[in-house]
PDB file of N, CA and C in Angstrom:
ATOM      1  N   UNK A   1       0.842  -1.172   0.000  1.00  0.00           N
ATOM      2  CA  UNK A   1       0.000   0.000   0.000  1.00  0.00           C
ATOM      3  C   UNK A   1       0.886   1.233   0.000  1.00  0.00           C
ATOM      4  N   UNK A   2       0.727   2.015  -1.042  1.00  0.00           N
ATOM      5  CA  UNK A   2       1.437   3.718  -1.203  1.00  0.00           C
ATOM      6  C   UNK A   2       1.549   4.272   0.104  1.00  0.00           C
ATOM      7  N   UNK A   3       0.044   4.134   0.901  1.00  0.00           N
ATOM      8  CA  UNK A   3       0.359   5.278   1.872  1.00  0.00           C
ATOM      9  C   UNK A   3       1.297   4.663   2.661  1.00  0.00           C
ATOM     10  N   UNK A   4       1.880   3.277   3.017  1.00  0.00           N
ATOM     11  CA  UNK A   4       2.336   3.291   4.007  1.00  0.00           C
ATOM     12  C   UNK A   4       4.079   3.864   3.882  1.00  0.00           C
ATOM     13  N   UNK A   5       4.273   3.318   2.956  1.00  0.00           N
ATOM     14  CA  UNK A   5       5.376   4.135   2.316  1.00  0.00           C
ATOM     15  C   UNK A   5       5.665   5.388   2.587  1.00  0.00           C
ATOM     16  N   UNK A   6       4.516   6.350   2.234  1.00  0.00           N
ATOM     17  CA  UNK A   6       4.719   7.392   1.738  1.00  0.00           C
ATOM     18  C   UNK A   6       4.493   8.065   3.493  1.00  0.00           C
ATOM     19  N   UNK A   7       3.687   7.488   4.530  1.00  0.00           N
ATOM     20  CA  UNK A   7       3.709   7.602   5.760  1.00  0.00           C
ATOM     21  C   UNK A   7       5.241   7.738   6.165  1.00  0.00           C
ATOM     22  N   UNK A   8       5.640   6.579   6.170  1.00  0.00           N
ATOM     23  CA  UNK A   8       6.845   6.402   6.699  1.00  0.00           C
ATOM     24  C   UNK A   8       7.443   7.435   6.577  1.00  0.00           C
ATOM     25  N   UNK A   9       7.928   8.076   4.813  1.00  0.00           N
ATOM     26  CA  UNK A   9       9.224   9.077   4.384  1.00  0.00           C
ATOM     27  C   UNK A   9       8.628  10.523   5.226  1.00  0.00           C
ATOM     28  N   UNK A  10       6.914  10.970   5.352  1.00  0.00           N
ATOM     29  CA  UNK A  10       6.455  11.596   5.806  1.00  0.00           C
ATOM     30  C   UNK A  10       6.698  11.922   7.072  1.00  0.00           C
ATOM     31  N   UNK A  11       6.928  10.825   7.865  1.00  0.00           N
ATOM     32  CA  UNK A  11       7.092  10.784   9.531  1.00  0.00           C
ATOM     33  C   UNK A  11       8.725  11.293   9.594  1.00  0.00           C
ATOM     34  N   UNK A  12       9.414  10.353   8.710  1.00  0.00           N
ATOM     35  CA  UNK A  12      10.657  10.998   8.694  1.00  0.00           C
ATOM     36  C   UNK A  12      11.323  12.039   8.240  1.00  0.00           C
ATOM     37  N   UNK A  13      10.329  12.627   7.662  1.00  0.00           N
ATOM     38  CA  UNK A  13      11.008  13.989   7.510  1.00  0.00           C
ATOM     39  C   UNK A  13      10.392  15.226   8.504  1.00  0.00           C
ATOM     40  N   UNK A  14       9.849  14.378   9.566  1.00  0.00           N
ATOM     41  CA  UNK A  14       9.561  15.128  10.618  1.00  0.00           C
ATOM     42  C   UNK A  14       7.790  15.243  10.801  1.00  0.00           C
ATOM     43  N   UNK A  15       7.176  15.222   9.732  1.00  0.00           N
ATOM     44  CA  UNK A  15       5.613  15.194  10.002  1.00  0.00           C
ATOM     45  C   UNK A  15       5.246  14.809  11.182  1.00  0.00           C
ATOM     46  N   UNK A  16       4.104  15.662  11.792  1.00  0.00           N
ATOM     47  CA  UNK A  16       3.450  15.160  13.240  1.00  0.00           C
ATOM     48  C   UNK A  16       2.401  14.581  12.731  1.00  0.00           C
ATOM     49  N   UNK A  17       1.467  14.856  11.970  1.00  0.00           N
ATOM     50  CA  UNK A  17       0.583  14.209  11.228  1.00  0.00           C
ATOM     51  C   UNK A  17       0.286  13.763  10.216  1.00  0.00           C
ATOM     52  N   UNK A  18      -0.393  12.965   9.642  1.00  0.00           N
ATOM     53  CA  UNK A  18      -0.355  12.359   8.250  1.00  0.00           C
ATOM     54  C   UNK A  18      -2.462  12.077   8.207  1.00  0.00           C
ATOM     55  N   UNK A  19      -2.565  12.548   6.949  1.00  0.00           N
ATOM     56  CA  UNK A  19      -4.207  12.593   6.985  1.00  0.00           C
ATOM     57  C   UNK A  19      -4.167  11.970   5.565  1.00  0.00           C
ATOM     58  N   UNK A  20      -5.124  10.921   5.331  1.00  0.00           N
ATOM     59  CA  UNK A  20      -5.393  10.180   4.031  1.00  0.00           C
ATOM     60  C   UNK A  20      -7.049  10.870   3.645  1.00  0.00           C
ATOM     61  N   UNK A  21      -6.713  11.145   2.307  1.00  0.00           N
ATOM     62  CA  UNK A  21      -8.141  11.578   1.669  1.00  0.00           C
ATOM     63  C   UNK A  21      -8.741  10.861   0.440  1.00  0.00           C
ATOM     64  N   UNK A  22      -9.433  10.417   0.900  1.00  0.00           N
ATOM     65  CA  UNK A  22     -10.126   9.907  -0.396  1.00  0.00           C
ATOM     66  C   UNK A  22     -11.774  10.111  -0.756  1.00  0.00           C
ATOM     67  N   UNK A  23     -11.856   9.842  -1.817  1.00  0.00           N
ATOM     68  CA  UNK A  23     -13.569  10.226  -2.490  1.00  0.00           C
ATOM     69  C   UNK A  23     -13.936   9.303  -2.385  1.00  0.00           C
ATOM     70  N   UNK A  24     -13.522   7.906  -2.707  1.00  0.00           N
ATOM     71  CA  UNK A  24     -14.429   6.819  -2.354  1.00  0.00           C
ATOM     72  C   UNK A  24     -13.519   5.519  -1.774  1.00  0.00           C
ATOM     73  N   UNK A  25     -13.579   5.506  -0.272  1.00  0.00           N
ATOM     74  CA  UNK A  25     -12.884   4.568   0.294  1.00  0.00           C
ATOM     75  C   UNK A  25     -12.973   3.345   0.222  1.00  0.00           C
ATOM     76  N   UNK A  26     -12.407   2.391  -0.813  1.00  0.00           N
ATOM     77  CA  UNK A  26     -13.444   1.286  -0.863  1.00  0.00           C
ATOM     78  C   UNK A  26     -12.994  -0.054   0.120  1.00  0.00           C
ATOM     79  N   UNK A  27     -11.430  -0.029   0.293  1.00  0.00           N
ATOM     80  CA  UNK A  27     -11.099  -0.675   1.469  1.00  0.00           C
ATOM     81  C   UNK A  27     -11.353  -2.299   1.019  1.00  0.00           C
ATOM     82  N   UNK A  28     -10.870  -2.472  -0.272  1.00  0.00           N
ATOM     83  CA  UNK A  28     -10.802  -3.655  -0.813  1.00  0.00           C
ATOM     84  C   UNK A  28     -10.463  -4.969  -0.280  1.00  0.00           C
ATOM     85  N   UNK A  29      -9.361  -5.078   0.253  1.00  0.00           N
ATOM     86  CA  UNK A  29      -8.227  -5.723   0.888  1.00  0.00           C
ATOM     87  C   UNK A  29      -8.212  -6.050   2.370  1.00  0.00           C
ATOM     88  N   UNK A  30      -9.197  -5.119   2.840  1.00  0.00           N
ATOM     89  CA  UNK A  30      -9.673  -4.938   4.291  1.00  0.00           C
ATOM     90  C   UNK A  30      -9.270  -4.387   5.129  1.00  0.00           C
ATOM     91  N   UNK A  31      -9.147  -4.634   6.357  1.00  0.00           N
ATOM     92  CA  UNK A  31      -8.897  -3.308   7.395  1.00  0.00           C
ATOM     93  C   UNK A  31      -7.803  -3.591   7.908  1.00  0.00           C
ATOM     94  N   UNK A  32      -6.971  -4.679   7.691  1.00  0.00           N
ATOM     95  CA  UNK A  32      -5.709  -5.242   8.683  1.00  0.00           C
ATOM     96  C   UNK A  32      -4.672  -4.252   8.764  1.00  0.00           C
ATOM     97  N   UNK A  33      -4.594  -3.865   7.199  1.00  0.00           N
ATOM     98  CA  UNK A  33      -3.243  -2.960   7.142  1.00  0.00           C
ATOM     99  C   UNK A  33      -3.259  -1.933   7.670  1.00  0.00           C
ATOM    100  N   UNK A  34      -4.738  -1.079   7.856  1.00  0.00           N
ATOM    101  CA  UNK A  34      -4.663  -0.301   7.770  1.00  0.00           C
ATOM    102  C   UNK A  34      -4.590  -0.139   9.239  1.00  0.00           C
ATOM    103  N   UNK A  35      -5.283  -0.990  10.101  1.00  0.00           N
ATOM    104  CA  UNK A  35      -4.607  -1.074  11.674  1.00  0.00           C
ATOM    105  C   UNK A  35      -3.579  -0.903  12.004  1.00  0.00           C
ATOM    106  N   UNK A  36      -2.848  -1.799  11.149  1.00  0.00           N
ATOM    107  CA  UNK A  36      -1.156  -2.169  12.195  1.00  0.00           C
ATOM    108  C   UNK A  36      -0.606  -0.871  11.408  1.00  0.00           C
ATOM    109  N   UNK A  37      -0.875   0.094  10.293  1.00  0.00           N
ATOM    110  CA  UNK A  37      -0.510   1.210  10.166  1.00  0.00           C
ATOM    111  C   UNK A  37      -0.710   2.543  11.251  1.00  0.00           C
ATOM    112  N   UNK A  38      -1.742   2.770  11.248  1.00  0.00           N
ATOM    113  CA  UNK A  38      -2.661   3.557  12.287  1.00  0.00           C
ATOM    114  C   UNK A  38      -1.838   2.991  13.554  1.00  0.00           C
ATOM    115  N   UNK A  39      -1.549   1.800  14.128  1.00  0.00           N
ATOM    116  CA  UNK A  39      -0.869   1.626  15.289  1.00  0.00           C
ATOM    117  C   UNK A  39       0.534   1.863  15.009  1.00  0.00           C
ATOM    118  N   UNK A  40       0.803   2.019  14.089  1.00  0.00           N
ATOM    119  CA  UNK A  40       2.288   2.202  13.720  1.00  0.00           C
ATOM    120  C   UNK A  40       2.765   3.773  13.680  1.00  0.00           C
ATOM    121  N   UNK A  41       1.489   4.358  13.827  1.00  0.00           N
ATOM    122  CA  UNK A  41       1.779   6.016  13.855  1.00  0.00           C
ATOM    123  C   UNK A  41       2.228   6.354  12.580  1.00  0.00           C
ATOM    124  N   UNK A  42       1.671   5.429  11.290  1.00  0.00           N
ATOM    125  CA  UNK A  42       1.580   5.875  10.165  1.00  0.00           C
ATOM    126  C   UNK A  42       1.311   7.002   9.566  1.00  0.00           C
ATOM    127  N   UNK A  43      -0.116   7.018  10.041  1.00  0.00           N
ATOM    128  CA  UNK A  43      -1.275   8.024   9.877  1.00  0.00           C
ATOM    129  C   UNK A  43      -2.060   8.759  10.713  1.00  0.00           C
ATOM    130  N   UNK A  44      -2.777   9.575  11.089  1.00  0.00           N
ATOM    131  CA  UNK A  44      -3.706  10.142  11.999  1.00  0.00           C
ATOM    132  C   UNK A  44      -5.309   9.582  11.649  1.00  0.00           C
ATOM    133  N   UNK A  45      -5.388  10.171  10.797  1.00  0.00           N
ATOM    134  CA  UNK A  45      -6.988  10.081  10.109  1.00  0.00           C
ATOM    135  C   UNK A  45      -6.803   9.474   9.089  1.00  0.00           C
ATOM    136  N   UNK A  46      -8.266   8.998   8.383  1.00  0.00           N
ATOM    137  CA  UNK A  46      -8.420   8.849   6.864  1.00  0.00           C
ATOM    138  C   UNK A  46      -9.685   9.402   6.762  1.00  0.00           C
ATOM    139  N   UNK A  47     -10.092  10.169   6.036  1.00  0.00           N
ATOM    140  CA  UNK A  47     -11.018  11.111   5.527  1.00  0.00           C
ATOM    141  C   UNK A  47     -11.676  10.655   4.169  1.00  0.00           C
ATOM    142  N   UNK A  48     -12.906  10.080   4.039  1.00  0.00           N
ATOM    143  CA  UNK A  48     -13.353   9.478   3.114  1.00  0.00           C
ATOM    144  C   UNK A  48     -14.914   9.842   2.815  1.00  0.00           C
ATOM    145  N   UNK A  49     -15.429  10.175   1.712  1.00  0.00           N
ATOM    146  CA  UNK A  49     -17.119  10.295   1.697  1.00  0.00           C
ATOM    147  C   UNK A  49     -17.509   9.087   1.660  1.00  0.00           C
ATOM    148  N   UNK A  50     -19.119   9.323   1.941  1.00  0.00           N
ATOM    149  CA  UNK A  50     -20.037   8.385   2.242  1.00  0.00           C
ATOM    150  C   UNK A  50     -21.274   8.271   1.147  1.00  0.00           C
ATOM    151  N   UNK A  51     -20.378   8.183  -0.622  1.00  0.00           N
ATOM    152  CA  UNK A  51     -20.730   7.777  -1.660  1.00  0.00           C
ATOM    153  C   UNK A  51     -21.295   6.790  -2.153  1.00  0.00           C
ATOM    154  N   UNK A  52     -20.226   5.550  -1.344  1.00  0.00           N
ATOM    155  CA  UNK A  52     -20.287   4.142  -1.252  1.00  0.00           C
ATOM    156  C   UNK A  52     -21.080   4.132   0.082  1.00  0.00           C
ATOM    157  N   UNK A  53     -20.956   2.124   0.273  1.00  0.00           N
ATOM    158  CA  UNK A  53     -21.601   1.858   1.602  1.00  0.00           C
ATOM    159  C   UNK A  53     -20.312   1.377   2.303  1.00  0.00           C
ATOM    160  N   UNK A  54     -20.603   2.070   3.666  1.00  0.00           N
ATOM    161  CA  UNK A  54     -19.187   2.088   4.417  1.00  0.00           C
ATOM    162  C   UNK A  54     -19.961   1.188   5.698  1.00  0.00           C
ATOM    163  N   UNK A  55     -19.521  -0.051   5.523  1.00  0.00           N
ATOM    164  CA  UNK A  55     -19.582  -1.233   6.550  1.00  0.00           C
ATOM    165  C   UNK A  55     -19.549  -0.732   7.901  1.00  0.00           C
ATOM    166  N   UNK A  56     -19.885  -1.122   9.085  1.00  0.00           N
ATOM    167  CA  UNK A  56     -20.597  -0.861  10.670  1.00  0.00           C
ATOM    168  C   UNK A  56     -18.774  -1.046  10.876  1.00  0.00           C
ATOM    169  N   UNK A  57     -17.965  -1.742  10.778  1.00  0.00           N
ATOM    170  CA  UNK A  57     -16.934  -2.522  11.045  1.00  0.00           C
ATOM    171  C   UNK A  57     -15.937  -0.988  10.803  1.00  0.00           C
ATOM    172  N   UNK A  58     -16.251  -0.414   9.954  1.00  0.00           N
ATOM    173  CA  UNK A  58     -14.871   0.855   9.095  1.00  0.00           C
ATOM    174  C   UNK A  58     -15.453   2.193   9.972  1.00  0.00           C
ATOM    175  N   UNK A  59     -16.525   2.172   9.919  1.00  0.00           N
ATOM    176  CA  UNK A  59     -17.186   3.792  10.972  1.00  0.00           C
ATOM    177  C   UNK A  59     -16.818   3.263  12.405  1.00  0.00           C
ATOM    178  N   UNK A  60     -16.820   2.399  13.078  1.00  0.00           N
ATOM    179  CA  UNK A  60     -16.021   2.285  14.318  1.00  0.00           C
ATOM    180  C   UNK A  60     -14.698   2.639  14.669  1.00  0.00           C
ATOM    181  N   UNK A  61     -14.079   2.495  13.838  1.00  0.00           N
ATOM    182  CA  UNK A  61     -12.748   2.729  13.572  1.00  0.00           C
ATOM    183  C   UNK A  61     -12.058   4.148  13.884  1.00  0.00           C
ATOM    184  N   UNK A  62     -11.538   4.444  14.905  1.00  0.00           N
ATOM    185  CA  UNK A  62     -11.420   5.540  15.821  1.00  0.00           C
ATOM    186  C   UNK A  62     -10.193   6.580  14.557  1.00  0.00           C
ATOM    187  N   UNK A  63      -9.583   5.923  13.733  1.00  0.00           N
ATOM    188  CA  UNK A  63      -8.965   6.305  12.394  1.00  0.00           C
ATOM    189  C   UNK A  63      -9.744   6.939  11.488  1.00  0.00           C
ATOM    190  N   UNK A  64     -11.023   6.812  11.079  1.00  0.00           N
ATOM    191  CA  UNK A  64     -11.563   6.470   9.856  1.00  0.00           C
ATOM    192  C   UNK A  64     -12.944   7.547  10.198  1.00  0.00           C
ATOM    193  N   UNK A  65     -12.829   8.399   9.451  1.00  0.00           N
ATOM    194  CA  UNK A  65     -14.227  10.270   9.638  1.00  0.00           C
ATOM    195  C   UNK A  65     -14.576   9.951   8.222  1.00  0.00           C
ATOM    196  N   UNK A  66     -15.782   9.593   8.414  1.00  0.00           N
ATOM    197  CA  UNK A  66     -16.879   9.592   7.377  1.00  0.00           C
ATOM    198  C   UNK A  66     -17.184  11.120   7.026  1.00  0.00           C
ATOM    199  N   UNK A  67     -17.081  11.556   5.700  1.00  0.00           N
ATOM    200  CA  UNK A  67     -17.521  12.759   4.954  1.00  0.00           C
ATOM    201  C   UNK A  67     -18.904  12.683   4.457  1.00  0.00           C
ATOM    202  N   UNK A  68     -19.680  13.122   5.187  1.00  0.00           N
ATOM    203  CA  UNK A  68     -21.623  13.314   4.505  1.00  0.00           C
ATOM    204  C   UNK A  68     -21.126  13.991   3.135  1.00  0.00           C
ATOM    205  N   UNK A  69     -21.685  13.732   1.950  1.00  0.00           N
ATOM    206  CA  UNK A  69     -21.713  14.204   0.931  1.00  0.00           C
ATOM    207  C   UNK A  69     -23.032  14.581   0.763  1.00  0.00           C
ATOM    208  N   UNK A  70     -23.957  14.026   1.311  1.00  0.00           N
ATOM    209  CA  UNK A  70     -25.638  14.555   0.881  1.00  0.00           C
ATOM    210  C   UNK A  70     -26.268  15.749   0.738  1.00  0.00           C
ATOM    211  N   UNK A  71     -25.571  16.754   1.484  1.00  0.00           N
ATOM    212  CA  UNK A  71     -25.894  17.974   1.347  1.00  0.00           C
ATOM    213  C   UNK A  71     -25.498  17.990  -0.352  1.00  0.00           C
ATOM    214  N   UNK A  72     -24.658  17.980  -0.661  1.00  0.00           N
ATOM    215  CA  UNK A  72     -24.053  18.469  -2.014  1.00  0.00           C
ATOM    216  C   UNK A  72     -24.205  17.548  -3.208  1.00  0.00           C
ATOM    217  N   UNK A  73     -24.706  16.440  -2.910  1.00  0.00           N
ATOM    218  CA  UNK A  73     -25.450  15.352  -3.738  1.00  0.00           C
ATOM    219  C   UNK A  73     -27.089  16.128  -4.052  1.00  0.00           C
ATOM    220  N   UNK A  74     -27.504  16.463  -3.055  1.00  0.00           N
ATOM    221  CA  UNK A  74     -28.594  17.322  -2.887  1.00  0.00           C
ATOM    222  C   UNK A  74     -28.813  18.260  -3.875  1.00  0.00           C
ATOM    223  N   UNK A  75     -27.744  19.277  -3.397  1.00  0.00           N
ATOM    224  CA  UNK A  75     -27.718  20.472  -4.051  1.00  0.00           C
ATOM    225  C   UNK A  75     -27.303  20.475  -5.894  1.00  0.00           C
ATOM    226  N   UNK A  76     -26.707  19.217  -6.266  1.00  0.00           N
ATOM    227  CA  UNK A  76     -26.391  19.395  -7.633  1.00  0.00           C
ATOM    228  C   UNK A  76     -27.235  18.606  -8.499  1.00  0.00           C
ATOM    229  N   UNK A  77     -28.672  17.545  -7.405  1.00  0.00           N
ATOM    230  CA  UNK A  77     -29.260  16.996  -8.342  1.00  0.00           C
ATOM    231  C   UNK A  77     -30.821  18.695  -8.154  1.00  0.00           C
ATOM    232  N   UNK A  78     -31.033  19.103  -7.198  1.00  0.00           N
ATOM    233  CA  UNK A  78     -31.957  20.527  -7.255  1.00  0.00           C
ATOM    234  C   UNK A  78     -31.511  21.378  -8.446  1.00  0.00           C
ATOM    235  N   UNK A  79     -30.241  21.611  -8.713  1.00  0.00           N
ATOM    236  CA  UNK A  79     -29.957  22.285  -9.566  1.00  0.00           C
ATOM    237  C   UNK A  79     -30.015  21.756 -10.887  1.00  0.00           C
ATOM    238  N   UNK A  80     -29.549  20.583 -10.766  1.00  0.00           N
ATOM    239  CA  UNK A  80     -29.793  20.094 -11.825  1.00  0.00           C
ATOM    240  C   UNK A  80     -31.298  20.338 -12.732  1.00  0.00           C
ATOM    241  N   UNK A  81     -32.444  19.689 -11.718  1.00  0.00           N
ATOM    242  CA  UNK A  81     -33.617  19.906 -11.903  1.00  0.00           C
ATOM    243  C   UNK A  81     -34.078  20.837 -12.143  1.00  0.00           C
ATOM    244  N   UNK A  82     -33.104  22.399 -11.649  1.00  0.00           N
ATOM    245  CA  UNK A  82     -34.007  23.377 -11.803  1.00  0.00           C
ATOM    246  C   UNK A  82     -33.443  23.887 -13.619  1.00  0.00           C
ATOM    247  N   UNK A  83     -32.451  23.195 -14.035  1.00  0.00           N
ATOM    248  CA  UNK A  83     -31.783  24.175 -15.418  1.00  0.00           C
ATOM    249  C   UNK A  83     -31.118  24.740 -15.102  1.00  0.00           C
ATOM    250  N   UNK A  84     -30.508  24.694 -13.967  1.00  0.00           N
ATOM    251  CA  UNK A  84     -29.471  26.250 -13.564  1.00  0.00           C
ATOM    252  C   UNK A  84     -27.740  25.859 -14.173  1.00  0.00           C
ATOM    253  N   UNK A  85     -27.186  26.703 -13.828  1.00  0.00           N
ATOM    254  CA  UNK A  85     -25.866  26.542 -14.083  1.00  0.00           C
ATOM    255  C   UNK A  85     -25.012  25.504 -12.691  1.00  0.00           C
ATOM    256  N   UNK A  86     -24.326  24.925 -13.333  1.00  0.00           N
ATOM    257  CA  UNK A  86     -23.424  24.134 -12.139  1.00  0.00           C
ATOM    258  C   UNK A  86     -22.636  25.154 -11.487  1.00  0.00           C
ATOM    259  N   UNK A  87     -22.165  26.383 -12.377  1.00  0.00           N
ATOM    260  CA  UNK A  87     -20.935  27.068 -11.844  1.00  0.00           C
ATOM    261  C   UNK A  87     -21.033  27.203 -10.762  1.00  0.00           C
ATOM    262  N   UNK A  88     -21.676  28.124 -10.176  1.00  0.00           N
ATOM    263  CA  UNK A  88     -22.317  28.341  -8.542  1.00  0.00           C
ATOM    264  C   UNK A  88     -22.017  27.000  -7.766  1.00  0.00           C
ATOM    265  N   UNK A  89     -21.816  26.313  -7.738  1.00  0.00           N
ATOM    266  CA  UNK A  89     -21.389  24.777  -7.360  1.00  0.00           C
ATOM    267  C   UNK A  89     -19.949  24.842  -7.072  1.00  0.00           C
ATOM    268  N   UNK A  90     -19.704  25.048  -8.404  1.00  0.00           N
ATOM    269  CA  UNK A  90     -18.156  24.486  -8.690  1.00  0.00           C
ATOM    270  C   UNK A  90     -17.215  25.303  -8.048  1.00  0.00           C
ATOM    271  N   UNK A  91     -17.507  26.472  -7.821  1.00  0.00           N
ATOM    272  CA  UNK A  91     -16.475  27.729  -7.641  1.00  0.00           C
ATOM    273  C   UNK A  91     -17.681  28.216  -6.502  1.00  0.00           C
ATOM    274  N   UNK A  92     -17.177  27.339  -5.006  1.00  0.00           N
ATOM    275  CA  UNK A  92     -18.063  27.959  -3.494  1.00  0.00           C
ATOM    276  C   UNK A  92     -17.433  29.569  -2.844  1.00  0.00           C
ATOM    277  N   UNK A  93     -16.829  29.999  -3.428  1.00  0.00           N
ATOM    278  CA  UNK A  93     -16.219  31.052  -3.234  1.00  0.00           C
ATOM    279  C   UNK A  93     -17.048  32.287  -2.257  1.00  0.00           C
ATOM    280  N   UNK A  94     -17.899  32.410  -3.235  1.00  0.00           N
ATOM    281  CA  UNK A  94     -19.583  33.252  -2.607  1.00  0.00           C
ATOM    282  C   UNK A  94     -19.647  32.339  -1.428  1.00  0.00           C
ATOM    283  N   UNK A  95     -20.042  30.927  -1.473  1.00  0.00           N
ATOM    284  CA  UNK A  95     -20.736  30.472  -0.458  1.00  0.00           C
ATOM    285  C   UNK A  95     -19.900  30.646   0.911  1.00  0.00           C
ATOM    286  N   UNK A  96     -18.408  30.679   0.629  1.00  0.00           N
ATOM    287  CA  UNK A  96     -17.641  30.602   1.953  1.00  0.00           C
ATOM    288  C   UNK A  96     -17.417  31.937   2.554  1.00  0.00           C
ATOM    289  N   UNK A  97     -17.449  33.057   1.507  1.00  0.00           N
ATOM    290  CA  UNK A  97     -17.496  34.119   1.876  1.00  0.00           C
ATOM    291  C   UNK A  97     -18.262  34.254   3.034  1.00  0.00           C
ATOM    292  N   UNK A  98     -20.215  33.989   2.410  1.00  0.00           N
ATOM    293  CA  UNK A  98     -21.122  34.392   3.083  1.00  0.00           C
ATOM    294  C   UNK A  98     -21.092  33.151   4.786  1.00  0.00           C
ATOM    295  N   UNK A  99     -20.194  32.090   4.699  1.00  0.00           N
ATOM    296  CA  UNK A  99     -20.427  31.682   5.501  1.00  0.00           C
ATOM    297  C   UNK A  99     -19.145  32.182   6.586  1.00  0.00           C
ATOM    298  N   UNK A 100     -18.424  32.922   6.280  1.00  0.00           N
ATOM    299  CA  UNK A 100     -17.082  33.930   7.174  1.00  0.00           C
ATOM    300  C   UNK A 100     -18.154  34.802   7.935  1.00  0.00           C
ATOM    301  N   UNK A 101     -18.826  35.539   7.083  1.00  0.00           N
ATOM    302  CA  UNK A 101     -19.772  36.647   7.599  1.00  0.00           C
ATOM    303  C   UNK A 101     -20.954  36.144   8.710  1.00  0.00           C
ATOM    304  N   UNK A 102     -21.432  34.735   8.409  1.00  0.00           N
ATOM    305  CA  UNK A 102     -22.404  34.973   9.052  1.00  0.00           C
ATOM    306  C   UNK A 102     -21.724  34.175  10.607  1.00  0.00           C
ATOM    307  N   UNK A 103     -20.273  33.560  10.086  1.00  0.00           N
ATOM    308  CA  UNK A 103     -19.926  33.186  11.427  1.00  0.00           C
ATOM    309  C   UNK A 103     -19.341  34.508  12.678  1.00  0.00           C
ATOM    310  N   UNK A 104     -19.146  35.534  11.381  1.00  0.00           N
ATOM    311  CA  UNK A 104     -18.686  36.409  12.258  1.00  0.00           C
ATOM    312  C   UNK A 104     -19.735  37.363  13.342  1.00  0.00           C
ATOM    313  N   UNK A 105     -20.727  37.087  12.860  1.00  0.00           N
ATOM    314  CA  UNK A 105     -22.032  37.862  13.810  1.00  0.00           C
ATOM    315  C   UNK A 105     -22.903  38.200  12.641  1.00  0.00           C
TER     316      UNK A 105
END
């Protein structure tokens, strides 16, 4: 497996943390490695959406933060429906703006 590799050279060049991202975790091979990695101070997290179906066994996993995508599965099949443009989607720029502001008061 890449990451563990790429963990390792990571740790050694001093990294305190190491975060794995993926869009669709599919975890083929199963969970062994990814234990004795995670206990190995491989990694911190793995960060994955919830595209696929993510087994009772992988969300326990004190490693492993499920990403809700539904909001935004949501929002691009509404738009879809309505005819609108994706851009507004693609480029959240506006949206993060307005969400700075409204965190700010």
């Amino acid at each position: 497996m890449p990451f563990m590799y790429e963990g390792r050279q990571l740790k050694g060049l001093g990294a305190k943390r190491v975060f794995i991202f993926s869009t669709f975790g599919l975890f083929t091979s199963g969970l062994e490695k990814f234990d004795k990695a995670y206990a190995d101070g491989l990694f911190t997290r793995i960060f994955a959406t919830n595209l696929i179906h993510q087994k009772e066994e992988l969300l326990e996993k004190e490693y492993y933060m499920s990403v809700n995508m539904g909001r935004y599965i949501a929002a691009i099949i509404d738009t879809m429906n309505k005819g609108e443009s994706m851009q507004e989607l693609s480029k959240p720029a506006l949206r993060i703006k307005e969400t700075i502001e409204k965190y700010k008061g």
